[in-house]
Protein backbone atom coordinates (compact mmCIF):
# COMPACT_ATOMS: atom_id res chain seq x y z
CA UNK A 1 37.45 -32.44 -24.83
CA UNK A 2 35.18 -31.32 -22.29
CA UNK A 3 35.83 -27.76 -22.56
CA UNK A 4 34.86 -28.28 -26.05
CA UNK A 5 30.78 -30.05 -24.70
CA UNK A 6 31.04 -27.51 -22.34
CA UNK A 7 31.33 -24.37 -24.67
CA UNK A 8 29.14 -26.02 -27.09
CA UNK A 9 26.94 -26.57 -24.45
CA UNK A 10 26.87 -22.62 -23.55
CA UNK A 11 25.96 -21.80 -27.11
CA UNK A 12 22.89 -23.81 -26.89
CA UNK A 13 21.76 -22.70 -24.05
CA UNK A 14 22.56 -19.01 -24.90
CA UNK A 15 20.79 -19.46 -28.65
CA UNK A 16 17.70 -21.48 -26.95
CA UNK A 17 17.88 -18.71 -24.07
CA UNK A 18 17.73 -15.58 -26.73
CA UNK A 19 15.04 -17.52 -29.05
CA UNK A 20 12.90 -17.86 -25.72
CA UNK A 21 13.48 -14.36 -24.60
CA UNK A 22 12.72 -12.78 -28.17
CA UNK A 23 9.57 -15.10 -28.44
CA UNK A 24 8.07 -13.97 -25.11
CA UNK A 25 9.13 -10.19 -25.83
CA UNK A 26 6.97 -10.81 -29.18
CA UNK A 27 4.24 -12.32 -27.57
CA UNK A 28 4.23 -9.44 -24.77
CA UNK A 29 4.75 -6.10 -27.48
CA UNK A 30 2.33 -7.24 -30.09
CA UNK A 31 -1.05 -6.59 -28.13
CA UNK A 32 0.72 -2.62 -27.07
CA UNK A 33 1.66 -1.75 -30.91
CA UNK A 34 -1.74 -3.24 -31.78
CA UNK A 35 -3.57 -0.91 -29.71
CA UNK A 36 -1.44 1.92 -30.67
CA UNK A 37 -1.52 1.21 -34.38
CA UNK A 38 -5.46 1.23 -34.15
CA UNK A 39 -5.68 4.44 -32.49
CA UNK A 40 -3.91 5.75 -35.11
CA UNK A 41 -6.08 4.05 -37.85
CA UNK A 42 -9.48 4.91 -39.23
CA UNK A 43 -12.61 3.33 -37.83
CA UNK A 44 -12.88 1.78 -41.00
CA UNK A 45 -9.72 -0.01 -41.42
CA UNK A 46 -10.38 -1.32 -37.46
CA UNK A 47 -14.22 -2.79 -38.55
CA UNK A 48 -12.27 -4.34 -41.42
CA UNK A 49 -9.81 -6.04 -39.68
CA UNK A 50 -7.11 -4.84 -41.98
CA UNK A 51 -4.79 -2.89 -38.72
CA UNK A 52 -2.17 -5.57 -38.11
CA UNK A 53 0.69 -4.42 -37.25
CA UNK A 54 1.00 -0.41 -38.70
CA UNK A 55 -1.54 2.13 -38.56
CA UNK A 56 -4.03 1.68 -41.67
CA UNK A 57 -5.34 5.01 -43.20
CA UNK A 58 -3.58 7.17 -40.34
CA UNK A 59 -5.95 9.45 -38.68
CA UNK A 60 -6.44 11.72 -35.27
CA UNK A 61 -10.09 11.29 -34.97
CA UNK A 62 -9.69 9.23 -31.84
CA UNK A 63 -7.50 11.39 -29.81
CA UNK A 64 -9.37 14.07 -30.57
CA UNK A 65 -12.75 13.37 -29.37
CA UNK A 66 -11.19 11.89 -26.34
CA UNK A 67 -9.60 15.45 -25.87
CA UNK A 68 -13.13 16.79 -26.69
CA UNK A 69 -14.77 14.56 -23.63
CA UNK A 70 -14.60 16.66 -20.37
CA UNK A 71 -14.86 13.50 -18.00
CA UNK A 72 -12.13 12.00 -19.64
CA UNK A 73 -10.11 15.01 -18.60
CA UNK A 74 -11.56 14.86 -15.18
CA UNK A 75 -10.71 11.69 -14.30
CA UNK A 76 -7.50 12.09 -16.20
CA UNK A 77 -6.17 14.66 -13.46
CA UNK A 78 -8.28 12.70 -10.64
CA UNK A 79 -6.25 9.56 -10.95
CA UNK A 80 -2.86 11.50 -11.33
CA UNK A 81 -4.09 13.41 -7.85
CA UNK A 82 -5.02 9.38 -6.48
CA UNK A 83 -1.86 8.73 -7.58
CA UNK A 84 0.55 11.15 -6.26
CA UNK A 85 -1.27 11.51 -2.62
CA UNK A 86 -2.07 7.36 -2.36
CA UNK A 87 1.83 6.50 -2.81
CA UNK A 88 3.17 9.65 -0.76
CA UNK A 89 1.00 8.60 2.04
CA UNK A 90 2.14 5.12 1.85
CA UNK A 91 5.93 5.47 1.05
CA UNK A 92 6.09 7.60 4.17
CA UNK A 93 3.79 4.90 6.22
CA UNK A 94 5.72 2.09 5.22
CA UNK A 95 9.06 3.59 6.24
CA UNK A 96 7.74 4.73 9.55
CA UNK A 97 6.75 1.43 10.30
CA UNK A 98 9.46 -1.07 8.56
CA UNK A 99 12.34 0.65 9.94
CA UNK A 100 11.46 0.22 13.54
CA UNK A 101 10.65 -3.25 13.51
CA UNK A 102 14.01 -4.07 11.66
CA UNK A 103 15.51 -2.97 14.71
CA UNK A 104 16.70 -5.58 17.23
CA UNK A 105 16.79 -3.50 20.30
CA UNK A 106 13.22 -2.38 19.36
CA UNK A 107 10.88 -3.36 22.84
CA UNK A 108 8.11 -5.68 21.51
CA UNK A 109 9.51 -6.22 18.08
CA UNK A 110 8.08 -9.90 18.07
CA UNK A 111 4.42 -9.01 18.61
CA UNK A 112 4.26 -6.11 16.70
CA UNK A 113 5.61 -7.80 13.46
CA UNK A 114 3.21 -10.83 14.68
CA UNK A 115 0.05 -8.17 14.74
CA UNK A 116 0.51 -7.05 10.95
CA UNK A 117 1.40 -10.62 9.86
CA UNK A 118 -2.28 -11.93 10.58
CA UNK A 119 -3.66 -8.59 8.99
CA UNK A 120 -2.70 -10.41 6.07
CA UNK A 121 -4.34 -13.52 5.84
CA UNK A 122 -7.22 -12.20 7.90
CA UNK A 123 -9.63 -9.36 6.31
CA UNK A 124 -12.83 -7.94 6.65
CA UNK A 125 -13.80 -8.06 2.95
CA UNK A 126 -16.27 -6.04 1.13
CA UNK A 127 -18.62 -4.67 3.54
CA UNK A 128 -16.70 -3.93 6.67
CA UNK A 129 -14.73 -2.02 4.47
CA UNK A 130 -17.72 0.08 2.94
CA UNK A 131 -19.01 0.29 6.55
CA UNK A 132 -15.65 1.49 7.81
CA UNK A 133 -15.57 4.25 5.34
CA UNK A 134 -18.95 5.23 5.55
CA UNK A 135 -18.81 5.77 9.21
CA UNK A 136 -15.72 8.05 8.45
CA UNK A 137 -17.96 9.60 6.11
CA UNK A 138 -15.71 9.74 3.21
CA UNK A 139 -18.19 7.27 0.77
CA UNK A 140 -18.33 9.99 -1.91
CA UNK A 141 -15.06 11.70 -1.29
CA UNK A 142 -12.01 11.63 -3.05
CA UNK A 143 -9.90 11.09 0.47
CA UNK A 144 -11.48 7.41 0.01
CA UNK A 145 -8.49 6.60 -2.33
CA UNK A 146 -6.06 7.90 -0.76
CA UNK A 147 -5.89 7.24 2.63
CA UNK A 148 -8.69 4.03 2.79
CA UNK A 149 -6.07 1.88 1.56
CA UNK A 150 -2.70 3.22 2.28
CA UNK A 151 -0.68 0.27 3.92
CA UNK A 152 0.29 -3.04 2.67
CA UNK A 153 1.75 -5.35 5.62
CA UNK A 154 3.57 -7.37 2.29
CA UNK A 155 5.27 -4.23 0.84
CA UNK A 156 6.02 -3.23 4.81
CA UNK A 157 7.55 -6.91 4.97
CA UNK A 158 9.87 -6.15 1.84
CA UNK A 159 11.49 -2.68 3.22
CA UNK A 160 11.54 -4.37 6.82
CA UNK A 161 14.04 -6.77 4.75
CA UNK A 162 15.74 -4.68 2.65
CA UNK A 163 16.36 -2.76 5.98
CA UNK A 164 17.31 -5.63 8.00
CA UNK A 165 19.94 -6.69 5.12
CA UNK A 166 21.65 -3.11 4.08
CA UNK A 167 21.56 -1.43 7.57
CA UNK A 168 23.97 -3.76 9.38
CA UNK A 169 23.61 -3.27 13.56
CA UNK A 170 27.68 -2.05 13.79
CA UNK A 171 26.62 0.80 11.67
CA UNK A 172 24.17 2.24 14.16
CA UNK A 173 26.46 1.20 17.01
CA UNK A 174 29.16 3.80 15.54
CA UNK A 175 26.24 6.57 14.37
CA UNK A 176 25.61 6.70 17.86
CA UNK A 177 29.31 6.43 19.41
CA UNK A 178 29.61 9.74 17.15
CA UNK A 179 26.95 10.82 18.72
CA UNK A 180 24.32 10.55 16.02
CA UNK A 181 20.87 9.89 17.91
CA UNK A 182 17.96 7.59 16.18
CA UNK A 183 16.05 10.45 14.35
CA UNK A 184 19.10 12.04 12.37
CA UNK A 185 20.46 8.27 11.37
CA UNK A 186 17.26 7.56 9.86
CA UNK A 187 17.54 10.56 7.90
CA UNK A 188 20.61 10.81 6.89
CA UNK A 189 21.75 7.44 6.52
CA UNK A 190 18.64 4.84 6.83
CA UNK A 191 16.72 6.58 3.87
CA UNK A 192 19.82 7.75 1.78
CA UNK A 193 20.68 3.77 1.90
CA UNK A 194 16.87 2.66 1.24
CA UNK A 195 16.69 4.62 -2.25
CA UNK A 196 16.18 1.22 -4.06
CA UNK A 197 13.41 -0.77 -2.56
CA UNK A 198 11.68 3.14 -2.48
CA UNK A 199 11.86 3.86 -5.73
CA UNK A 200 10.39 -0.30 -5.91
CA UNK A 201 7.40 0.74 -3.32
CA UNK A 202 6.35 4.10 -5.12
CA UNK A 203 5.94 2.38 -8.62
CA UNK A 204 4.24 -0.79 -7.27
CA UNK A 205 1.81 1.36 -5.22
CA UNK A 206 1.65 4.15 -8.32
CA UNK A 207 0.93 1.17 -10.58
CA UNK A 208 -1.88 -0.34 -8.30
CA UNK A 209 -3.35 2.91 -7.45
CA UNK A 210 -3.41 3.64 -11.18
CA UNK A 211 -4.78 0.59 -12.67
CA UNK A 212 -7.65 0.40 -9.50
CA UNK A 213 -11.18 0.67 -10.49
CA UNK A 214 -12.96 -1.16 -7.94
CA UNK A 215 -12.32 0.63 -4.99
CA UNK A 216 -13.79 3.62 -6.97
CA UNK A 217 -16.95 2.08 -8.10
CA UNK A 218 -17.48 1.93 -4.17
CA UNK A 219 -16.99 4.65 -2.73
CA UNK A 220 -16.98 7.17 -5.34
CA UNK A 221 -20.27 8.16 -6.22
CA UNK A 222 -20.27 11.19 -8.43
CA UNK A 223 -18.90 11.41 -11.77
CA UNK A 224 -16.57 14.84 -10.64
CA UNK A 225 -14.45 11.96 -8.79
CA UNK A 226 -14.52 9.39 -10.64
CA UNK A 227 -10.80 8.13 -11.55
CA UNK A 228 -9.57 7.36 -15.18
CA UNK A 229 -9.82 3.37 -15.07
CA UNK A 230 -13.72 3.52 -14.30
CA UNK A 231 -14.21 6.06 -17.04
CA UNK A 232 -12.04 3.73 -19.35
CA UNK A 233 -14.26 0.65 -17.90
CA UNK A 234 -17.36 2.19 -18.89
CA UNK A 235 -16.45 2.51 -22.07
CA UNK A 236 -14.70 -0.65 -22.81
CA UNK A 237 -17.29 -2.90 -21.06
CA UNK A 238 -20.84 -1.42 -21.54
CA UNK A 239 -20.00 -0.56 -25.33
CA UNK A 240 -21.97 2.08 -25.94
CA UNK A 241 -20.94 5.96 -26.29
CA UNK A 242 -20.72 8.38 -23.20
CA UNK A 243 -24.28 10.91 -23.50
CA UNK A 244 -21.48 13.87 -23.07
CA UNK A 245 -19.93 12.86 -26.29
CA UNK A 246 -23.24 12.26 -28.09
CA UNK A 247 -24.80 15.70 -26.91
CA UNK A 248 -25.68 18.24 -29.64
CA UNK A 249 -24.89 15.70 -32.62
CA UNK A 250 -27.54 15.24 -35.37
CA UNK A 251 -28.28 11.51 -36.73
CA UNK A 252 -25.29 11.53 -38.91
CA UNK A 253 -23.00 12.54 -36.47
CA UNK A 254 -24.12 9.77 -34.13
CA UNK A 255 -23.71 7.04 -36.55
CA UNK A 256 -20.08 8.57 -37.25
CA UNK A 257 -19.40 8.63 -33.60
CA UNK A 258 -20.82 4.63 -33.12
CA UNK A 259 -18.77 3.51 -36.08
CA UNK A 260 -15.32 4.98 -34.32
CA UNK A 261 -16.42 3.33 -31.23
CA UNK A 262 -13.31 0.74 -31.56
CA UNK A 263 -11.22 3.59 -32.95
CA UNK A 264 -11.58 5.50 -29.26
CA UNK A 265 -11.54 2.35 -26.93
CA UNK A 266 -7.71 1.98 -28.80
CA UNK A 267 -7.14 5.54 -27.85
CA UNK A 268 -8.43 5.75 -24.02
CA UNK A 269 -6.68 2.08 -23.70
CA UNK A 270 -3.33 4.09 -24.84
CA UNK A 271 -3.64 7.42 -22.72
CA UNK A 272 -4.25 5.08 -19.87
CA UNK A 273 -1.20 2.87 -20.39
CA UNK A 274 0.59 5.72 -21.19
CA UNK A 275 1.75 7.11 -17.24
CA UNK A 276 3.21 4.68 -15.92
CA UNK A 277 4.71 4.09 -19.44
CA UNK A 278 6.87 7.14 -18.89
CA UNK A 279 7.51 6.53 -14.90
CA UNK A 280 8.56 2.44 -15.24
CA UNK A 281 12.13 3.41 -17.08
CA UNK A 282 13.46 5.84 -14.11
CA UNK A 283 12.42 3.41 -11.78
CA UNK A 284 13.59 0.23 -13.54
CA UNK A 285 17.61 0.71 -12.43
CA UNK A 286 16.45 0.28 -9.14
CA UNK A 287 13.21 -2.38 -9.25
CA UNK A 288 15.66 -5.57 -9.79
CA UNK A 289 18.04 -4.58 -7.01
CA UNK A 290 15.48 -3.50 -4.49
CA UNK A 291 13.21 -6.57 -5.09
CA UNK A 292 16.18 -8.91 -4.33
CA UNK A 293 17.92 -7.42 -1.35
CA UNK A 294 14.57 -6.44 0.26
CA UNK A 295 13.70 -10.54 -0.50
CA UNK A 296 16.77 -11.42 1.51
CA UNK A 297 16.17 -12.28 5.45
CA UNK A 298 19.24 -12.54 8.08
């Protein structure tokens, strides 16, 4: 009888479990396929309110005056190049300084880990910042994004953890009755084994790097630097066309270009999404399991 409650009691849950899941996976879809069924539509059919699921009146126009607007380009291949040098350089800092301090015999492991704990509820803010970088001179410079703010202390924490948890101390122990010395295990057995909660680290740091538009309104002050999200933020935000796109157009051409307006916020919001779109599913095998063992303390 109570085999029966309990198996009836599984259904439920698994039926209230899947309507849940489906509901939120609704709710968290709908806003992407609306933007990409508008970018798709005519400028028209967006005014009219008349996109609501499919593209309406299928048309190109958007994507291709995006492709047509140089900046966009620029700051296209910018934020790929913010991208790819931010998350090297702070991958390889993070390793270089989480895999010590999971070490027990390490001399002075205690106040070292103490020192970047209080980095992390203790920070400059704004203008010690600005004034840091200025002083380094690189206000203007596209070095500002990638090595101003290469180090979390939280994402450290994580691989000091997953370290801590997957490198048991008997391993090392027999590395080095081999005679395996500290440089080669790291290499050949430390990183091999860390391949999770890296893959984790270089699309949480590719992701923030990507979708960062403050640090560039900063400390990068001319448009040749600029990074895709402030382009996109212009042009979402202060609602009116770039003057490159509305160069060498007569009258009717402008009002054609203002009436697409929505049409080409749709298609920047897409090309923007659209990275880390494509990097998230060879990452996402490993995001789960290195979130959870790197979460797990001894």
């Amino acid at each position: 009888m109570a085999s029966k409650f309990t198996l009836r009691g599984d259904r439920s849950f698994h039926l209230v479990a899947t309507l849940f899941l489906g509901l939120s996976c609704a709710v968290v879809l709908y806003p992407l396929i609306y933007c990409v069924s508008c970018s798709f539509s005519s400028s028209m059919a967006i005014i009219q309110g008349r996109v609501i699921l499919w593209p309406v009146e299928f048309s190109l126009d958007s994507y291709k005056r995006v492709l047509d607007y140089s900046l966009l380009r620029i700051s296209f291949f910018n934020s790929v190049l913010y991208v790819l040098g931010g998350t090297t350089v702070s991958v390889v800092l993070l390793l270089l300084a989480a895999y010590p301090l999971s070490r027990r015999d390490l001399a002075y492991r205690k106040f070292f880990t103490t020192f970047f704990v209080i980095t992390m509820f203790f920070n400059g803010g704004i203008i010690p910042n600005y004034l840091l970088m200025s002083n380094l001179h690189l206000v203007g410079s596209r070095w500002s994004l990638i090595v101003g703010f290469m180090f979390s202390c939280y994402n450290m924490i994580i691989v000091k953890s997953y370290f801590q948890s997957s490198l048991p101390h008997g391993i090392l122990d027999a590395a080095h009755i081999d005679g395996c010395d500290d440089i080669r295990f790291f290499f050949t057995i430390a990183l091999p084994l860390a391949v999770p909660v890296i893959a984790v680290m270089v699309l949480m740091n590719a992701v923030g790097i990507w979708n960062s538009y403050f640090n560039g309104i900063l400390f990068l002050t001319t448009p040749k630097t600029h990074n895709f999200q402030m382009v996109l933020r212009n042009i979402l935000f202060i609602a009116q066309m770039p003057p490159e796109m509305l160069s060498n157009l007569d009258q009717n051409e402008v009002a054609k270009m203002s009436n697409i307006l929505q049409q080409i916020r749709y298609a920047v919001l897409v090309i923007g999404a659209l990275p880390m779109m494509i990097l998230y599913p060879f990452i996402q095998k490993y995001f789960i399991r290195g979130m959870m063992i790197g979460s797990l303390k001894e």
